[in-house]
N, C-alpha and C. Protein backbone atom coordinates (compact mmCIF):
# COMPACT_ATOMS: atom_id res chain seq x y z
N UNK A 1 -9.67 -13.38 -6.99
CA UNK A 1 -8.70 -12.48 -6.36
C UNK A 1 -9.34 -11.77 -5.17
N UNK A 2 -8.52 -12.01 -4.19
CA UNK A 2 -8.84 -11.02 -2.84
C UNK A 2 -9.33 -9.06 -3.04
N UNK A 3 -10.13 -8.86 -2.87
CA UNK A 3 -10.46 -7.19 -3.30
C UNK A 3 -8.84 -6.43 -2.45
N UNK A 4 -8.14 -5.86 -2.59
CA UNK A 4 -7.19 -5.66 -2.19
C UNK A 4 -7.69 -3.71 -1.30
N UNK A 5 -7.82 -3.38 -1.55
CA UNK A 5 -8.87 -2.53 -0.76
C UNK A 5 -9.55 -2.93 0.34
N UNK A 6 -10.78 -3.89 0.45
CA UNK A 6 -10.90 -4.42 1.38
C UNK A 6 -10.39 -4.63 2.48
N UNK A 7 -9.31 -5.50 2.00
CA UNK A 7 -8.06 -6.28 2.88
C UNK A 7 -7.64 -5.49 3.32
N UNK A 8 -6.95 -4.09 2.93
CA UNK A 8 -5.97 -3.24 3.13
C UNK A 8 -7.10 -2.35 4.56
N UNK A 9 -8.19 -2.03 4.39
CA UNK A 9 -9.32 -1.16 5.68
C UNK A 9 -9.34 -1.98 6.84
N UNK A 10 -9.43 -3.94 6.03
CA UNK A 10 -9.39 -4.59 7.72
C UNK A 10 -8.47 -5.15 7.67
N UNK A 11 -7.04 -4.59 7.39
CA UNK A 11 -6.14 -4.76 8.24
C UNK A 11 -5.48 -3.51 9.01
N UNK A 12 -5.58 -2.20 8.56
CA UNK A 12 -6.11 -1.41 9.02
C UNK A 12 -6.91 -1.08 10.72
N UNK A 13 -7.65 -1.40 10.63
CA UNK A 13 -8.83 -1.35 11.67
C UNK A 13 -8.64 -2.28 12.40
N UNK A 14 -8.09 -3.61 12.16
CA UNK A 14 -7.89 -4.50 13.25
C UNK A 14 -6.32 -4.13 14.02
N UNK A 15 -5.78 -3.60 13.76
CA UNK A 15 -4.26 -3.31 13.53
C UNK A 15 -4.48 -2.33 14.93
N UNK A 16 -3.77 -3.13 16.31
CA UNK A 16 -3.56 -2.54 17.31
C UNK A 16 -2.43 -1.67 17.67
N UNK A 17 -2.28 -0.37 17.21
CA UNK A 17 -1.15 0.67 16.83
C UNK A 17 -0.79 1.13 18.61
N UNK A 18 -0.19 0.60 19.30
CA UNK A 18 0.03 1.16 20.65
C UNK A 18 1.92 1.97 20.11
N UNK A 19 2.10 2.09 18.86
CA UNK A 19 3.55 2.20 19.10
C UNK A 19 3.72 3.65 19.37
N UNK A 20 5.54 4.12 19.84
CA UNK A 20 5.61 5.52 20.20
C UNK A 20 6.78 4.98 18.84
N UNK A 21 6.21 6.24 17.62
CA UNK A 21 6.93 5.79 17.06
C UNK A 21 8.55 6.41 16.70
N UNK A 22 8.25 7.46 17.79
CA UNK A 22 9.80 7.71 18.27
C UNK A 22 10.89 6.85 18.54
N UNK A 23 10.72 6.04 18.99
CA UNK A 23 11.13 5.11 19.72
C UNK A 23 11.17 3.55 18.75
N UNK A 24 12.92 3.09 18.50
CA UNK A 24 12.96 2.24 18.24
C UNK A 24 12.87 0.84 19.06
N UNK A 25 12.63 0.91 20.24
CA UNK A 25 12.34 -0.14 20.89
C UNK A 25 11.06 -0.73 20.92
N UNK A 26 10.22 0.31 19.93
CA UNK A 26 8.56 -0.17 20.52
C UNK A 26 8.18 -1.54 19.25
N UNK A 27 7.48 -1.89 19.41
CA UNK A 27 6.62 -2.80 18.52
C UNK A 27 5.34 -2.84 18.37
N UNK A 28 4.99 -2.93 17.19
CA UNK A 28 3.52 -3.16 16.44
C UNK A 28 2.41 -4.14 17.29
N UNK A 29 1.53 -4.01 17.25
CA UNK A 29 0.66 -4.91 17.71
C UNK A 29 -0.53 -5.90 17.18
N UNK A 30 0.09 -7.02 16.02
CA UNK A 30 -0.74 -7.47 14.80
C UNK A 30 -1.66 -8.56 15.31
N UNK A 31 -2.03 -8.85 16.73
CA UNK A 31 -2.76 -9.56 17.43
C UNK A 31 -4.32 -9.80 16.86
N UNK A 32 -4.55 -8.43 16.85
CA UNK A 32 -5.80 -8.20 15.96
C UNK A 32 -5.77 -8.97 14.56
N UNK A 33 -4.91 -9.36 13.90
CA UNK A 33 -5.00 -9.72 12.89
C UNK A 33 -5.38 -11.01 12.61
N UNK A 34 -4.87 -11.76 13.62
CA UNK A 34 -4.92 -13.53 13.78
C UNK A 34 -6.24 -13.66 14.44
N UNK A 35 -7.05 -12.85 15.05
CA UNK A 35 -8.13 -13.52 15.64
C UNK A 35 -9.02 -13.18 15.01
N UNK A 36 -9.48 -12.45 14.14
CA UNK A 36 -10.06 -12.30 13.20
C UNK A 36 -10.59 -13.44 12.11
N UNK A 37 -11.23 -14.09 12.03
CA UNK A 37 -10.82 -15.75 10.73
C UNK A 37 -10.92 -15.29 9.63
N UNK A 38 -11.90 -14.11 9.45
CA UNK A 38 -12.12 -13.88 8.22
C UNK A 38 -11.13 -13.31 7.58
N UNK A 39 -10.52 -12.05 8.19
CA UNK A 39 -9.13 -11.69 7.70
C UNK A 39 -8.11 -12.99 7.67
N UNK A 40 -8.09 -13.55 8.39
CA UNK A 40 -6.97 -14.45 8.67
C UNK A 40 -6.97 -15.35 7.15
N UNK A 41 -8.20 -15.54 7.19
CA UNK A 41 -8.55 -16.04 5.79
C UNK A 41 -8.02 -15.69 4.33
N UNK A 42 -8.03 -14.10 4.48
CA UNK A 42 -7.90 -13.39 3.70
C UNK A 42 -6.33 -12.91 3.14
N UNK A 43 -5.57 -13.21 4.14
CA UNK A 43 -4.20 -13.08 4.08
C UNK A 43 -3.76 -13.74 3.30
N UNK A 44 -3.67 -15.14 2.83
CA UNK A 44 -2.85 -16.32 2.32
C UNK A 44 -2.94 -15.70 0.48
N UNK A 45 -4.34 -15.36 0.07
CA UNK A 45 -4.81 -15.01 -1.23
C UNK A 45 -4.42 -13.34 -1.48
N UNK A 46 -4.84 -12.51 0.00
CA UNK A 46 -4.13 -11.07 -0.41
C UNK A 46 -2.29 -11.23 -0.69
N UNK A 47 -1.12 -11.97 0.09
CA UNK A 47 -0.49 -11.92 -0.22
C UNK A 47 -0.16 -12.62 -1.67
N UNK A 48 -0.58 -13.67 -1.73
CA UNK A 48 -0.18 -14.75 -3.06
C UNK A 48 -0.59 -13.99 -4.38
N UNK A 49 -1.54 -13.36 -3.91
CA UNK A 49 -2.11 -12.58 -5.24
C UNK A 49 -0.99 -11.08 -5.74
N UNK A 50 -0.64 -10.54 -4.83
CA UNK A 50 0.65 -9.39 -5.14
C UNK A 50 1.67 -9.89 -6.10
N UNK A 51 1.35 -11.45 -6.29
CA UNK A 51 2.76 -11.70 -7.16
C UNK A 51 1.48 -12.97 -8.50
N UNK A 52 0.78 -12.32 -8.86
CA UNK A 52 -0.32 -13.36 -9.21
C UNK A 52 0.05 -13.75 -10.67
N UNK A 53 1.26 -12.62 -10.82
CA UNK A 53 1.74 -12.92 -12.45
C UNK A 53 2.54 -14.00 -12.91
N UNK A 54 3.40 -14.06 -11.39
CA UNK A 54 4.50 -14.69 -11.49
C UNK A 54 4.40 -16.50 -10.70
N UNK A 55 4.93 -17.46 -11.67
CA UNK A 55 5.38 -18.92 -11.44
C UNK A 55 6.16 -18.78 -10.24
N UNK A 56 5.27 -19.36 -8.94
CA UNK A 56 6.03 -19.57 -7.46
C UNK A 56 6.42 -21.16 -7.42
N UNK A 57 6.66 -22.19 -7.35
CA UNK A 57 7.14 -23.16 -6.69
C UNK A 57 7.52 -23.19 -5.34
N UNK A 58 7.50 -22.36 -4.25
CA UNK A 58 7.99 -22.47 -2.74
C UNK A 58 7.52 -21.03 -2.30
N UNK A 59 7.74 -21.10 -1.12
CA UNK A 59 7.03 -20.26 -0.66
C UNK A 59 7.60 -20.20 0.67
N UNK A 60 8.79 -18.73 1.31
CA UNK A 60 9.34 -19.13 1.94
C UNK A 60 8.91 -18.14 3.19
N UNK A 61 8.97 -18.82 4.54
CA UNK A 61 8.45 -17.71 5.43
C UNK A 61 9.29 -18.00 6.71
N UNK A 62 10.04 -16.86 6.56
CA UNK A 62 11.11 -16.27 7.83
C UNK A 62 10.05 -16.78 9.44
N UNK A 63 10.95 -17.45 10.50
CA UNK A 63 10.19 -18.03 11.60
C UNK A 63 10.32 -16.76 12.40
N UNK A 64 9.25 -15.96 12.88
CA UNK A 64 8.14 -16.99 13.49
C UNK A 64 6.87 -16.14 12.58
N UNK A 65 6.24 -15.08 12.49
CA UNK A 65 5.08 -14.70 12.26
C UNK A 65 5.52 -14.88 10.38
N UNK A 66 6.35 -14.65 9.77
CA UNK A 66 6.25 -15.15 8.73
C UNK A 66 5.82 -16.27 8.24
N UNK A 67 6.81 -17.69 9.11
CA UNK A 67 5.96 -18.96 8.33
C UNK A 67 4.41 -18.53 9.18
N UNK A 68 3.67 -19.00 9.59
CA UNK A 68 2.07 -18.53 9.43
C UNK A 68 1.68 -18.42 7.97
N UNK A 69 2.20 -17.05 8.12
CA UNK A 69 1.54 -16.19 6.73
C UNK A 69 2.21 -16.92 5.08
N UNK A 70 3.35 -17.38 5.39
CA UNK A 70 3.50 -17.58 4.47
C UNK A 70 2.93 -19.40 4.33
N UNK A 71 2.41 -20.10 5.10
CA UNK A 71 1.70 -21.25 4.87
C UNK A 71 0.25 -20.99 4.53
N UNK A 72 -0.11 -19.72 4.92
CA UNK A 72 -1.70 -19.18 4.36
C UNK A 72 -1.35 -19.16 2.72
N UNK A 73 -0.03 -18.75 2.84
CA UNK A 73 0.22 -18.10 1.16
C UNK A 73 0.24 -19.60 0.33
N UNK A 74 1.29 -20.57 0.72
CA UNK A 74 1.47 -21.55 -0.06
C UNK A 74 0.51 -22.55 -0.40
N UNK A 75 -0.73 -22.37 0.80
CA UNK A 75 -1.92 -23.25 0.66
C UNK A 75 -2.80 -22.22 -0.91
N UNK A 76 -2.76 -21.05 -0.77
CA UNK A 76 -3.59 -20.39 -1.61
C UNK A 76 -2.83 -20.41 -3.53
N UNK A 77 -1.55 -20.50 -3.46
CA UNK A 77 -0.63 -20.97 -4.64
C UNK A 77 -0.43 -22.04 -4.85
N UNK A 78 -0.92 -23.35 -4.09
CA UNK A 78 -1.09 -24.67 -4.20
C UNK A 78 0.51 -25.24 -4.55
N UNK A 79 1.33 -24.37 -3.32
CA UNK A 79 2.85 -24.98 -3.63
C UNK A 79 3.44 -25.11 -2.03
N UNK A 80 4.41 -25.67 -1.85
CA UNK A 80 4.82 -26.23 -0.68
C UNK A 80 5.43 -24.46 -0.04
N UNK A 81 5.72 -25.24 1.42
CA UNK A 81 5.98 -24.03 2.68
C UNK A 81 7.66 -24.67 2.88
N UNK A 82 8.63 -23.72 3.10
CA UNK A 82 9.89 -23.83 3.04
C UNK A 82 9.98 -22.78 4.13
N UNK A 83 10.07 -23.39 5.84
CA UNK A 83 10.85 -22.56 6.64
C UNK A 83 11.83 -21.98 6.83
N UNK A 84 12.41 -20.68 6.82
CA UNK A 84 14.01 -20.48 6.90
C UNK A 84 13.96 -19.63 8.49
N UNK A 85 14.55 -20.81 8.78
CA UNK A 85 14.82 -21.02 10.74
C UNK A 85 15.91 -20.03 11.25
N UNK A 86 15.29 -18.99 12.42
CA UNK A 86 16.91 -18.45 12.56
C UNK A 86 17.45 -19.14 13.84
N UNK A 87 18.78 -18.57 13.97
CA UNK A 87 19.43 -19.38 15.27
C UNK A 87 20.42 -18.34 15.74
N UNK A 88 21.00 -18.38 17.16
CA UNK A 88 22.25 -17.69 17.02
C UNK A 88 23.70 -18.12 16.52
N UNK A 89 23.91 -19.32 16.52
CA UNK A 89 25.18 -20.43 15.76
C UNK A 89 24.90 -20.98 14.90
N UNK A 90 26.18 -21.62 14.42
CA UNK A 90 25.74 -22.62 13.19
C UNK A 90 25.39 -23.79 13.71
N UNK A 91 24.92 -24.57 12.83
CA UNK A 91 24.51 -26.10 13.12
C UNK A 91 25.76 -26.67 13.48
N UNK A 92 25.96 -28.36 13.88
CA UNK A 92 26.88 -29.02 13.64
C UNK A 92 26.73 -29.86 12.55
N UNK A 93 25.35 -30.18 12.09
CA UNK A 93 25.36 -30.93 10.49
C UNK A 93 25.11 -29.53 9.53
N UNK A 94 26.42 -28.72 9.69
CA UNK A 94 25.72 -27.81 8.45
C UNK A 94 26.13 -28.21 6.90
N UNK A 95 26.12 -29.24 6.75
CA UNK A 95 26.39 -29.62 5.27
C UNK A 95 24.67 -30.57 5.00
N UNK A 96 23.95 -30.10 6.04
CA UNK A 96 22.75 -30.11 5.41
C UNK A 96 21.64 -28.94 5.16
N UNK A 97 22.68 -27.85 5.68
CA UNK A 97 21.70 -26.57 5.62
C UNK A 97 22.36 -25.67 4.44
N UNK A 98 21.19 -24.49 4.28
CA UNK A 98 22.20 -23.21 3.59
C UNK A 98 21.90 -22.31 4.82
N UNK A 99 22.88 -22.00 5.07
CA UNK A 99 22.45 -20.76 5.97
C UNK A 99 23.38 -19.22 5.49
N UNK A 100 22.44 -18.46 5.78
CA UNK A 100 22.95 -16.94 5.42
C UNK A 100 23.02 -15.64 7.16
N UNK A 101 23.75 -15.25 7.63
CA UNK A 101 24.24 -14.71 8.54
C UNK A 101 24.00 -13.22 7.95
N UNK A 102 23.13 -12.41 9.47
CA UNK A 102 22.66 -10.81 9.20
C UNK A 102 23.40 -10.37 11.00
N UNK A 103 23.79 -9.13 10.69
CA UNK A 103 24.21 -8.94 12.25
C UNK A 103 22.98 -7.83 12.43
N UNK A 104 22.42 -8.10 13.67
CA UNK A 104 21.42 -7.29 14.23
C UNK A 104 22.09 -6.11 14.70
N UNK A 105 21.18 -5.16 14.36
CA UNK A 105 21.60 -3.64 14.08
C UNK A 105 21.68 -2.81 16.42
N UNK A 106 20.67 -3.85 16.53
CA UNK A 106 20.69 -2.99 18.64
C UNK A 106 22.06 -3.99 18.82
N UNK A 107 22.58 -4.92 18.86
CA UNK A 107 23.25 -5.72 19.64
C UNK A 107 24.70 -6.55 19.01
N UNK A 108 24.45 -6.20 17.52
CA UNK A 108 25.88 -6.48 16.84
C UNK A 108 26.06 -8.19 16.75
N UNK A 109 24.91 -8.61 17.18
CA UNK A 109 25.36 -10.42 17.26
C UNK A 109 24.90 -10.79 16.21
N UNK A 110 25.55 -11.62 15.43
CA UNK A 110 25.44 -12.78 14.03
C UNK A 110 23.91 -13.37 14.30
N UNK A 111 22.78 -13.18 13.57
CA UNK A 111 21.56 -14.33 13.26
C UNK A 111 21.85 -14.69 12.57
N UNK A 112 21.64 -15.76 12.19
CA UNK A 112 21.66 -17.01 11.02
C UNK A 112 20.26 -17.08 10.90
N UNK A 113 20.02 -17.34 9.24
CA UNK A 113 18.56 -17.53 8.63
C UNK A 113 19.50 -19.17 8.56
N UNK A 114 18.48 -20.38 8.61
CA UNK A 114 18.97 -21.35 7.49
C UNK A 114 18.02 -22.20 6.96
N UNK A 115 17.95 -22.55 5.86
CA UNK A 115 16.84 -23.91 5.21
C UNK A 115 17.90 -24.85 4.78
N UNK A 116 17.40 -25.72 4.86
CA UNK A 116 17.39 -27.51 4.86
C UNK A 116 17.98 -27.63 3.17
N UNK A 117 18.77 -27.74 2.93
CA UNK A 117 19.37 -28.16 1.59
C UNK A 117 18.35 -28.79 0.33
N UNK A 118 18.26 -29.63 1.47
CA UNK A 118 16.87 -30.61 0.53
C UNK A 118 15.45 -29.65 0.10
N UNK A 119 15.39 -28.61 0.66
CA UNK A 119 14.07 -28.09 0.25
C UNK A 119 14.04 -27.12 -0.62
N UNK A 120 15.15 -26.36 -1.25
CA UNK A 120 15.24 -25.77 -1.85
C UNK A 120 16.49 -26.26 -3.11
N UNK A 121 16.12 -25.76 -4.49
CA UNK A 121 17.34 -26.13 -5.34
C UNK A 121 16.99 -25.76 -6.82
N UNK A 122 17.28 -26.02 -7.56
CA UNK A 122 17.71 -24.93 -9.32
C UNK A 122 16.38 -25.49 -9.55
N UNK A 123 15.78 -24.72 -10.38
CA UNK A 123 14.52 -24.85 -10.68
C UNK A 123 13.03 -24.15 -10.00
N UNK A 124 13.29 -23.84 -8.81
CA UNK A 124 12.57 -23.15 -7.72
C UNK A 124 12.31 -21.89 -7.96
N UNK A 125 11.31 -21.64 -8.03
CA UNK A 125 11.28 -20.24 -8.24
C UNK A 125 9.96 -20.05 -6.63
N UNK A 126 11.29 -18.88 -5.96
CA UNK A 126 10.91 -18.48 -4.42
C UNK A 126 10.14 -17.27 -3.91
N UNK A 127 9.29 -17.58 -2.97
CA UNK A 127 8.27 -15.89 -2.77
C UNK A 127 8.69 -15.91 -1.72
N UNK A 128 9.31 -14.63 -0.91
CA UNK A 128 9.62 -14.86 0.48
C UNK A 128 7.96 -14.34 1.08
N UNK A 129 7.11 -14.52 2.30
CA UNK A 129 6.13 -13.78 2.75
C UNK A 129 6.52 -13.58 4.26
N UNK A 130 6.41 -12.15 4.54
CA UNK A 130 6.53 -12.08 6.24
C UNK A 130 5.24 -11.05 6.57
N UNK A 131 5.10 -11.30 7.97
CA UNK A 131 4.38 -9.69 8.25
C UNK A 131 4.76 -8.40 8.09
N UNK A 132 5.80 -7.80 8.35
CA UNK A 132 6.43 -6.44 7.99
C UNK A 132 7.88 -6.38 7.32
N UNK A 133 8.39 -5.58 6.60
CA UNK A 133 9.93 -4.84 6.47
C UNK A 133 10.09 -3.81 6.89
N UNK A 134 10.95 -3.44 7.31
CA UNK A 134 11.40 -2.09 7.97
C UNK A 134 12.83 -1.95 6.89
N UNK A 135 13.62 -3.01 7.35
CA UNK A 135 15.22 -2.10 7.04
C UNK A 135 15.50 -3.06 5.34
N UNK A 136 15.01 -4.35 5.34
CA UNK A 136 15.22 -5.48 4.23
C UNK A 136 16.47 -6.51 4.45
N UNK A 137 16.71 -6.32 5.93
CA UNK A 137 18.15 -6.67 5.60
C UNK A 137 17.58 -8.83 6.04
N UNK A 138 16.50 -8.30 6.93
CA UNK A 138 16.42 -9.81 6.87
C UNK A 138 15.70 -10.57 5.38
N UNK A 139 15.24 -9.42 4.77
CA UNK A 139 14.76 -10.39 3.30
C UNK A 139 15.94 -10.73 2.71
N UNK A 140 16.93 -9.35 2.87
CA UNK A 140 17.92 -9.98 1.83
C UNK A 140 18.73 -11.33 2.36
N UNK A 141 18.88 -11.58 3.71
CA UNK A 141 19.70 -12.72 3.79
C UNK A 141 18.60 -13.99 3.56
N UNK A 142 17.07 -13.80 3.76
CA UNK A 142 16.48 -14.79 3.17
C UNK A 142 16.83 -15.08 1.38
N UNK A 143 16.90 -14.28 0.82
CA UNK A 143 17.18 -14.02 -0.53
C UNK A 143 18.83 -14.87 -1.37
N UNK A 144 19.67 -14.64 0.03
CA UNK A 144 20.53 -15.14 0.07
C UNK A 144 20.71 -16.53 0.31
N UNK A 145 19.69 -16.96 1.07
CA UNK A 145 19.89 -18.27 0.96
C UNK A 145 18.75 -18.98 -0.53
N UNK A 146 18.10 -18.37 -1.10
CA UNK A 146 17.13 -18.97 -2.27
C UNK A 146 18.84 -18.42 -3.38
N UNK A 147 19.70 -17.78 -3.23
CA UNK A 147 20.31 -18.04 -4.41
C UNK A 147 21.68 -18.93 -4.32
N UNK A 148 21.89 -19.25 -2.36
CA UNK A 148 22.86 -20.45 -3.09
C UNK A 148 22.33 -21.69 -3.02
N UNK A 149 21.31 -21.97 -3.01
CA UNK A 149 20.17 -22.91 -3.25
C UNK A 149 20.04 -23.00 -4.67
N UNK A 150 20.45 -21.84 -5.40
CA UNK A 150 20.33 -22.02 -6.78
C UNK A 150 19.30 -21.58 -7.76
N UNK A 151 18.30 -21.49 -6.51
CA UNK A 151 16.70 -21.23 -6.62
C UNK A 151 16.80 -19.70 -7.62
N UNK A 152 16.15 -19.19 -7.41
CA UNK A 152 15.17 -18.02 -7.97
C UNK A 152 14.32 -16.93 -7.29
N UNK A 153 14.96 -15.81 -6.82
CA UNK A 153 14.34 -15.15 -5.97
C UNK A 153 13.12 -14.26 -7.02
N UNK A 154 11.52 -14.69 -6.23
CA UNK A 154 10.24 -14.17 -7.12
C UNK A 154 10.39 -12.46 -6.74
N UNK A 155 10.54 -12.35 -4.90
CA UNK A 155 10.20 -11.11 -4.72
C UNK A 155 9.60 -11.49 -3.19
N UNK A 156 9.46 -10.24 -2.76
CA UNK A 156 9.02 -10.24 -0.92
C UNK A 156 7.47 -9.94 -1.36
N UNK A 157 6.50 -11.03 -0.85
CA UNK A 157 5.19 -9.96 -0.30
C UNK A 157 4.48 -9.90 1.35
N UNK A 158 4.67 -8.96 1.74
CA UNK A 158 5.08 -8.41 3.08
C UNK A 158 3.16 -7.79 3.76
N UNK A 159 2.76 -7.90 4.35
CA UNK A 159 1.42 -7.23 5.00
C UNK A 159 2.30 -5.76 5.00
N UNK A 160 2.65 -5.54 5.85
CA UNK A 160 3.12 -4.15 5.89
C UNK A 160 4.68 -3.36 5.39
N UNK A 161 4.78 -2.57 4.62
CA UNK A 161 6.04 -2.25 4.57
C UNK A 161 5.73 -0.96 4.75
N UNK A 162 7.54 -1.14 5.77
CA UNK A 162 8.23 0.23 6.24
C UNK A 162 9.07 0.66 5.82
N UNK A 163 9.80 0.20 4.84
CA UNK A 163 11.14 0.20 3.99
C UNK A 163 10.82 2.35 3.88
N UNK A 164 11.93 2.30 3.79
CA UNK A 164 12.05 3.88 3.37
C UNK A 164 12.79 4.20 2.38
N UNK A 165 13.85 3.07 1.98
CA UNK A 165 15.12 2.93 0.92
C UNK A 165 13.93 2.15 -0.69
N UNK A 166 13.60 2.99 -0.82
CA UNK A 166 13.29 2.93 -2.14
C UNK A 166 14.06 1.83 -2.95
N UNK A 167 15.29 2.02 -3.35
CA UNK A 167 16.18 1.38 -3.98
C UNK A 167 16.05 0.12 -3.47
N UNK A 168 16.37 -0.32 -1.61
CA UNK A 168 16.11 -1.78 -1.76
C UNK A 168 14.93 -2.38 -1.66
N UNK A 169 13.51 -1.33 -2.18
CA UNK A 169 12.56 -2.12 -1.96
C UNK A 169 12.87 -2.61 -3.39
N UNK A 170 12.87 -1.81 -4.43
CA UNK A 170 13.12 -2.26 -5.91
C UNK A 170 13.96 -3.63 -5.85
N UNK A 171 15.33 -3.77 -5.51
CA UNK A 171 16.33 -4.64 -5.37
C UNK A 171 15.37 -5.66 -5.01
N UNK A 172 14.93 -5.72 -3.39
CA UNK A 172 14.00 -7.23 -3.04
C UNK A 172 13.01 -7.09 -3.97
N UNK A 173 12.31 -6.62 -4.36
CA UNK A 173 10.98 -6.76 -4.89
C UNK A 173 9.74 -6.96 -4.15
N UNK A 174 9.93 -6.25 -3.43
CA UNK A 174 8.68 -5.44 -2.48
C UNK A 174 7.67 -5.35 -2.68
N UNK A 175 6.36 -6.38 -2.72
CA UNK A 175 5.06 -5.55 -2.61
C UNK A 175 4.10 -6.18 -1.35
N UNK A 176 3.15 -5.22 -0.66
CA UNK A 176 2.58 -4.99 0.35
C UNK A 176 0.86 -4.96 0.32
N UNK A 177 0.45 -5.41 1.06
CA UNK A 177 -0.90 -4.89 1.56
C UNK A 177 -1.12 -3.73 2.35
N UNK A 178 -0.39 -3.26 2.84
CA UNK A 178 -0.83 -1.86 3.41
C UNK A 178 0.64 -0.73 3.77
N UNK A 179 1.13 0.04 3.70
CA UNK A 179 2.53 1.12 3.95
C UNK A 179 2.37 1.13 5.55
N UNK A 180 3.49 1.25 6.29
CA UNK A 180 3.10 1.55 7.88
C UNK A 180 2.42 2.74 7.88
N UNK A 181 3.01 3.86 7.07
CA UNK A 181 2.19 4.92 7.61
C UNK A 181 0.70 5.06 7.48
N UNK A 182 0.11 3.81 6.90
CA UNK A 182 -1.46 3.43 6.91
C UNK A 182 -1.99 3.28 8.09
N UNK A 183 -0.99 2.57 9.14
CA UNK A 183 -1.49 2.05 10.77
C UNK A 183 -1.46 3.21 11.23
């Protein structure tokens, strides 16, 4: 098992905090995190291990800085990587996708999460992994697509959470390597 302490100081310390965090337009700066190997290393086993109790079969990671992390994760649980792709429309073969629709909170327009029919289905039991949560609303439509897949939602494990709603961290099943207010 990854020392989870450890992990949590250098990610921490590598963690380029330029944000005003007044300001919802700003963004994090996790640059530091990827060039690092040793941390980088360290990610796939710190996240996989937050859920070390629980039978994963898939391992799903929201595009773009999620799958990464969550292919660090699925190599370290020795189970396959299941992209869930966003887009702004639907497909035209969507009777090969599941897709689940979140409206973005600045701009009011429909994202679509979707995975591939074929990669998910009854029996699956799903870990979503991303770099951060803030609001959950994109776990939950990831979540949404592992249950009409049929699958089995394990739980989110996230590098950083910002969630403030208690309740839906409980609901997703939330656990983290470090709280934002750590950065």
């Amino acid at each position: 098992m990854t020392d989870p302490h450890d992990l949590r100081g250098r990610l921490v310390r590598a963690h380029g905090d330029s944000r005003d965090r007044a300001s919802a337009s700003a963004s994090s700066d996790v640059t530091g995190w990827w060039r690092d190997p040793a941390l980088l290393a360290a990610l796939g086993p710190g996240l996989g291990d937050l859920f070390a109790e629980e039978e994963v079969t898939a391992v799903l990671g929201p595009q773009t800085r999620g799958t990464p992390l969550a292919a660090l994760t699925a190599l370290h649980r020795g189970v396959g990587l299941v992209e869930a792709r966003k887009a702004s429309a639907p497909v035209e073969d969507s009777a090969d996708w599941w897709e689940s629709a979140i409206a973005l909170d600045y701009r009011d327009d429909p994202l679509l999460f979707r995975v591939r029919r074929a990669l998910l289905g009854p029996g699956d039991r799903v870990l979503l992994v991303d770099d951060w949560i803030e609001t959950g609303t994109q776990a939950a439509a990831c979540r949404r697509l592992v249950e009409l897949a049929g699958a089995e939602w394990v739980g989110a494990a996230v590098v950083v959470d910002g969630l403030e709603d208690d309740a839906r961290r409980a609901d997703l099943r939330v656990r983290s390597l470090v709280l934002d207010a750590e950065l």
